[in-house]
Protein backbone atom coordinates (compact mmCIF):
# COMPACT_ATOMS: atom_id res chain seq x y z
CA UNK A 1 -20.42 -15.74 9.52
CA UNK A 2 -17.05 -15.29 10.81
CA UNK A 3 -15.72 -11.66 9.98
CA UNK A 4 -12.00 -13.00 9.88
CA UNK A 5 -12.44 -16.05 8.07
CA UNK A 6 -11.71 -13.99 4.89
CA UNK A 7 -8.56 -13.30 6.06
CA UNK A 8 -7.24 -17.44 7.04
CA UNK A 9 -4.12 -17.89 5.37
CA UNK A 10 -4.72 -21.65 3.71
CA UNK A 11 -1.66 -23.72 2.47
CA UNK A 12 -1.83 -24.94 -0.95
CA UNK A 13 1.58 -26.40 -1.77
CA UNK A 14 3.54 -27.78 1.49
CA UNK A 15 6.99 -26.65 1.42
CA UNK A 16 10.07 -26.39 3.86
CA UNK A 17 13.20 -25.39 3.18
CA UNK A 18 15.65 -25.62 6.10
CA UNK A 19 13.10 -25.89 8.89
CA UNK A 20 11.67 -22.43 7.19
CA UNK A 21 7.73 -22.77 6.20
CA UNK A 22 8.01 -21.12 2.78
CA UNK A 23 4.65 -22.69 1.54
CA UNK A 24 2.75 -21.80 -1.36
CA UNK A 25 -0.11 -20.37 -0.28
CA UNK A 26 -3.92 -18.19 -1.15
CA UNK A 27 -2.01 -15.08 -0.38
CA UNK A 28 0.88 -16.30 -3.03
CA UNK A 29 -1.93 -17.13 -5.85
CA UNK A 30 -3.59 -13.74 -5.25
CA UNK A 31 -0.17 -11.69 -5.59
CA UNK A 32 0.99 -13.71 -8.33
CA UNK A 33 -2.29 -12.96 -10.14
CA UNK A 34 -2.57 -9.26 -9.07
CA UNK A 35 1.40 -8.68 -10.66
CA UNK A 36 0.64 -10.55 -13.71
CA UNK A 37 -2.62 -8.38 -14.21
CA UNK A 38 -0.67 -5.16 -13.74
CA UNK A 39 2.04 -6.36 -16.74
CA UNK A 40 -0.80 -7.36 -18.76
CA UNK A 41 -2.35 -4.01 -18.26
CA UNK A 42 0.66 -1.75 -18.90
CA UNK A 43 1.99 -4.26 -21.35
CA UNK A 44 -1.19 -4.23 -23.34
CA UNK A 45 -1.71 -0.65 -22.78
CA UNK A 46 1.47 0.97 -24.32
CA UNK A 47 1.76 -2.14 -27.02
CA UNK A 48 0.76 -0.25 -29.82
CA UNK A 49 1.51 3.49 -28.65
CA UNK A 50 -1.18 5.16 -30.35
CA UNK A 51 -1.08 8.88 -30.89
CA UNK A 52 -4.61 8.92 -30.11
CA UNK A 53 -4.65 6.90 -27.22
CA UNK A 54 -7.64 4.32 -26.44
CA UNK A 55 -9.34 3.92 -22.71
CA UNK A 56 -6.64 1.02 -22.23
CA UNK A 57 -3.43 3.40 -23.07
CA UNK A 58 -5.60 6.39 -21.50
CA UNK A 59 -5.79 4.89 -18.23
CA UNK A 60 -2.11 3.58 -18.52
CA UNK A 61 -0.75 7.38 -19.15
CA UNK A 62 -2.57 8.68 -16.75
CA UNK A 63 -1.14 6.33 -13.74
CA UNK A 64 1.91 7.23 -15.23
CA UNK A 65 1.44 10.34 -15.34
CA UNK A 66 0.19 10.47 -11.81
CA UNK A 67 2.80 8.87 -10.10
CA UNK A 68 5.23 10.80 -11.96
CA UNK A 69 4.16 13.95 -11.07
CA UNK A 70 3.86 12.84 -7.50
CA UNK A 71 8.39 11.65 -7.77
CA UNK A 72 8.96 14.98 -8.85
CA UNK A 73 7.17 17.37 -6.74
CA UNK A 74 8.25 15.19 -3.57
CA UNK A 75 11.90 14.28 -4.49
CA UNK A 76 12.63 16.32 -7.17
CA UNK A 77 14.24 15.60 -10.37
CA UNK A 78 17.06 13.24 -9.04
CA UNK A 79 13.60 10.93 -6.87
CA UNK A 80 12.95 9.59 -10.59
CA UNK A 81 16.10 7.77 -10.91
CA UNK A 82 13.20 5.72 -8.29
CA UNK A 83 10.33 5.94 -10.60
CA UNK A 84 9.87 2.46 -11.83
CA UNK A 85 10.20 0.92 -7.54
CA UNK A 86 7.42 3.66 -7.16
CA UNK A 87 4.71 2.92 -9.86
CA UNK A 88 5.21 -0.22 -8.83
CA UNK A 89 4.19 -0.34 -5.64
CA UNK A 90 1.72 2.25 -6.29
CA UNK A 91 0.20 -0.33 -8.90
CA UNK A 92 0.55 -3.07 -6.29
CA UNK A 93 -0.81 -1.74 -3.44
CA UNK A 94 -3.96 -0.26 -5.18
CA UNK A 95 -4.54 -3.23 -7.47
CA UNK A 96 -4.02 -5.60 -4.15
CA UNK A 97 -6.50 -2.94 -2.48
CA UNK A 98 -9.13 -3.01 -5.17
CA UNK A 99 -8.99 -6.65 -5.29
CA UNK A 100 -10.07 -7.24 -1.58
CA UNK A 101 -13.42 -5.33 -1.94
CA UNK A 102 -14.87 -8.66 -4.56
CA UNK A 103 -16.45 -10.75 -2.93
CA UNK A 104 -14.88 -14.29 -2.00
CA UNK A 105 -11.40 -12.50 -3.06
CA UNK A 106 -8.53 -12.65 -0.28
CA UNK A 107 -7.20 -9.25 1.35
CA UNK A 108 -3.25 -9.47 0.83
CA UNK A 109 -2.93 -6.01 2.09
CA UNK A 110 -4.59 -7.02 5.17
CA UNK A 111 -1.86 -9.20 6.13
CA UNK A 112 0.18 -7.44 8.48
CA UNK A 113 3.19 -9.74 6.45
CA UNK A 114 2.95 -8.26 3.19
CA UNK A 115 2.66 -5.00 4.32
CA UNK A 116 6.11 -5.24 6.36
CA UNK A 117 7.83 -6.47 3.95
CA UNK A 118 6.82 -3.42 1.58
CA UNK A 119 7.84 -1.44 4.34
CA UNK A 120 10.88 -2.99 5.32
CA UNK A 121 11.97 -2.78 1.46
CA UNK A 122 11.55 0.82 1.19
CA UNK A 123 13.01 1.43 4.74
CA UNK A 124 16.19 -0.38 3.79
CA UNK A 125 16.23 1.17 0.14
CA UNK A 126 16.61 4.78 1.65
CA UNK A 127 19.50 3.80 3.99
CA UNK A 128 20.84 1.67 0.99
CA UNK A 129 20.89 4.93 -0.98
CA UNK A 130 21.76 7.52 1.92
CA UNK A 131 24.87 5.75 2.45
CA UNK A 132 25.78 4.79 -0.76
CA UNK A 133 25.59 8.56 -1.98
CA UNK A 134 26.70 10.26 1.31
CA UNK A 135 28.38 7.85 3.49
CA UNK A 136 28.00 9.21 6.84
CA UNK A 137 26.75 12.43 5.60
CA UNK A 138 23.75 10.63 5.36
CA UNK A 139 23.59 10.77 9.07
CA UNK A 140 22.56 14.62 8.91
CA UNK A 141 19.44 13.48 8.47
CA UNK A 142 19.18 13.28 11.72
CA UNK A 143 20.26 16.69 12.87
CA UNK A 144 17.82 19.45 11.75
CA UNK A 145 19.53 22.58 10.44
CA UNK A 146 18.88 25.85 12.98
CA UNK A 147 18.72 23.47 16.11
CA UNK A 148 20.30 25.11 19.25
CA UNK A 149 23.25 22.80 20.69
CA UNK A 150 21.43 22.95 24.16
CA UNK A 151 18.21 21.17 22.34
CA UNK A 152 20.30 19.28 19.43
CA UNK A 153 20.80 16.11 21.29
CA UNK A 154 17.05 15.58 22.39
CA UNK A 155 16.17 16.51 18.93
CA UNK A 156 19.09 14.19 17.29
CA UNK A 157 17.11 11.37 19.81
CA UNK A 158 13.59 11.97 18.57
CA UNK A 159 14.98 12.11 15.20
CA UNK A 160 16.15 8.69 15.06
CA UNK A 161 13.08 7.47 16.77
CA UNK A 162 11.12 8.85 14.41
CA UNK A 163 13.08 6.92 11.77
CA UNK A 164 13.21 3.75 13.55
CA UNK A 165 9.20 3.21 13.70
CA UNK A 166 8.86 4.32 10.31
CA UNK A 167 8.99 1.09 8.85
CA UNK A 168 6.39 -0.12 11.65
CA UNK A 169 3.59 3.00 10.66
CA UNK A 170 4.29 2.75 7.25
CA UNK A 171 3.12 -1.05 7.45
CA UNK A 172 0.45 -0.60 10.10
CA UNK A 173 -1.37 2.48 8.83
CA UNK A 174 -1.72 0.25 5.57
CA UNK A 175 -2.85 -3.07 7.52
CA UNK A 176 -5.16 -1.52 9.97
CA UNK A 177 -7.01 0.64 7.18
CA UNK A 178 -7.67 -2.17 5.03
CA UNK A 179 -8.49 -4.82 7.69
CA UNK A 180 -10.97 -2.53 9.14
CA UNK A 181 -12.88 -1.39 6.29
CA UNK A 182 -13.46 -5.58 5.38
CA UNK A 183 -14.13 -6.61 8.59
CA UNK A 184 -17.01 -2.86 9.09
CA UNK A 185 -18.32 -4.33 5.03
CA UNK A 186 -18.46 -7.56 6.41
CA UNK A 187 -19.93 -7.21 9.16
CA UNK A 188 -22.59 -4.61 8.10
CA UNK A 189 -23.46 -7.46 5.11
CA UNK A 190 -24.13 -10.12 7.70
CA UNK A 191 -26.49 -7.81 9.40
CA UNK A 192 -28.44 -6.97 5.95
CA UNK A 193 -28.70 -10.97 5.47
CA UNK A 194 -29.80 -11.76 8.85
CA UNK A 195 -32.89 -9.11 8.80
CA UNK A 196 -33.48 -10.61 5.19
CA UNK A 197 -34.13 -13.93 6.81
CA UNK A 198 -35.85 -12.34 9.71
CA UNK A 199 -38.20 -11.33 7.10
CA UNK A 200 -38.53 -7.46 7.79
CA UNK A 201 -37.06 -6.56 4.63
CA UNK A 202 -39.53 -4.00 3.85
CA UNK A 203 -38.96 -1.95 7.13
CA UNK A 204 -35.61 -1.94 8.21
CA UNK A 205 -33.70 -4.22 5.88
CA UNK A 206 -33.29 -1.01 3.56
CA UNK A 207 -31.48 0.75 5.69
CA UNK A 208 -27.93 -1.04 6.57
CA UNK A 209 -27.83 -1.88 2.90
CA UNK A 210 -27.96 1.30 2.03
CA UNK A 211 -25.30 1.79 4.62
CA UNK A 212 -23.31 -0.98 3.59
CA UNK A 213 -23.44 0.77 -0.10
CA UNK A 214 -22.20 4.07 1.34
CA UNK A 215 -19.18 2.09 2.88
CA UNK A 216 -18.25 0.35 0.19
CA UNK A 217 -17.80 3.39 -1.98
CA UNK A 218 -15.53 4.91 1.28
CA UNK A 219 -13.72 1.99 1.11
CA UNK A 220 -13.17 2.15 -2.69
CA UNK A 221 -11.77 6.36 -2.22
CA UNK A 222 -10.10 4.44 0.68
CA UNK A 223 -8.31 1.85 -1.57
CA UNK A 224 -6.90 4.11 -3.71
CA UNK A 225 -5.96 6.83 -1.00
CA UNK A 226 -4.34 4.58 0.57
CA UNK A 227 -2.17 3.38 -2.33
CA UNK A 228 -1.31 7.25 -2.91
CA UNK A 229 -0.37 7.61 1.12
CA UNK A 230 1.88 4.89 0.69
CA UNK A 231 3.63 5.80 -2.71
CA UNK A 232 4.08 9.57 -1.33
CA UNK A 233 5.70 8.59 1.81
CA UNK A 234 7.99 6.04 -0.01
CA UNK A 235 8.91 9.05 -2.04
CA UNK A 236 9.25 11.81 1.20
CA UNK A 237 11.75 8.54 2.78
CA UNK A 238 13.21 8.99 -0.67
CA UNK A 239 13.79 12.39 -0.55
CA UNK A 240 15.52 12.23 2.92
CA UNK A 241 18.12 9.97 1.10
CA UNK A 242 18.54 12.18 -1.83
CA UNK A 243 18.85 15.18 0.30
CA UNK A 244 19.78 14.49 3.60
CA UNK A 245 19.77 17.21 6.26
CA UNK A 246 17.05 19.44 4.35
């Protein structure tokens, strides 16, 4: 079988609005589903707000709990103004990143798509904020304190290049990780079938499923690593808006 084919974008609902192919499509179902899961979850989670809290609530706190912790040690106390954006795409990404290791599901964070957009809405959130707050102080960003003059404008340079591809690694790291680990699980399941057929089972057949096991429980610690890496460095881009220049 065809390692990609799990990643085909199908059409469901045709539609075009001003030449621009805004169809409905498996990726739309599967995000659509994944956000309505995470508001049924926290929704039916902090409903009754139980002193002693159930697994339900439990679980709900401690994401909370997590990602809060996580605002305020990166961005300080002023980064939770951004909590809600944050625990949101925290719960996206890992929920969307769970989702893609059932079997027959679709990998939305494996399209390069969704994960630019993500990107490109954080990206333009922190310059949103930077100049909102600072104006153009927001542009000492750019120019580390302690610099030499001699060295500032090669620094100043790499400085905005480093801010430029941000948006671009932020995206990619995500894409690549994911579509990777699917295509290595798919992959090492084909082989496992195949020797099944062959019918040596009993001798070697053992061994890439066990293999294919041990790689789907990387790729679950990868899922939600993953979700942290890109929660932490939405709130260190965060940070840079807050306090620019430190």
């Amino acid at each position: 079988m065809d390692p990609i084919e799990q990643f085909a974008v199908i059409t469901i609902v045709p539609l075009h609005i001003f030449g621009i192919d805004v169809s409905f499509t498996n990726a739309s179902v599967f995000m659509l589903c994944i956000v309505a899961a995470i508001m049924a979850f926290v929704y039916g989670a902090t409903r009754k707000g139980s002193l002693i809290p159930g697994r339900l609530q439990s679980a709900a706190e401690m994401s909370y709990e997590f990602v809060a912790n996580t605002v305020h040690l990166t961005s300080g106390s002023k980064g939770m103004d951004f909590f809600p954006l944050i625990f949101s795409i925290f719960m996206f990404v890992l929920v969307c990143n769970i989702v893609t290791l059932v079997p027959y599901s679709f990998s939305v964070t494996s399209q390069i798509i969704v994960t630019a957009a993500l990107s490109i809405l954080v990206i333009g959130l922190v310059i949103g904020i930077g100049v909102f707050r600072h104006g153009f102080g927001f542009l000492r960003a750019f120019v580390p304190s302690g610099v030499p003059m001699y060295l500032l404008p090669f620094i100043v340079m790499i400085e905005i290049i480093s801010f430029a591809t941000r948006p671009v690694s932020l995206s990619v790291r995500l894409f690549a990780n994911m579509l990777a680990g699917e295509i290595a699980l798919k992959v090492m399941g084909g082989f496992v079938a195949a020797l099944l057929g062959a019918g040596v089972a009993a001798i070697i057949a053992p061994l890439p499923l066990i293999a294919t096991i041990a790689l789907f429980a990387f790729e679950l610690l990868e899922a939600v690593l993953q979700a942290y890496v890109f929660a932490i460095l939405t709130c260190v881009y965060l940070n840079d808006a807050i306090h620019p220049g430190h």
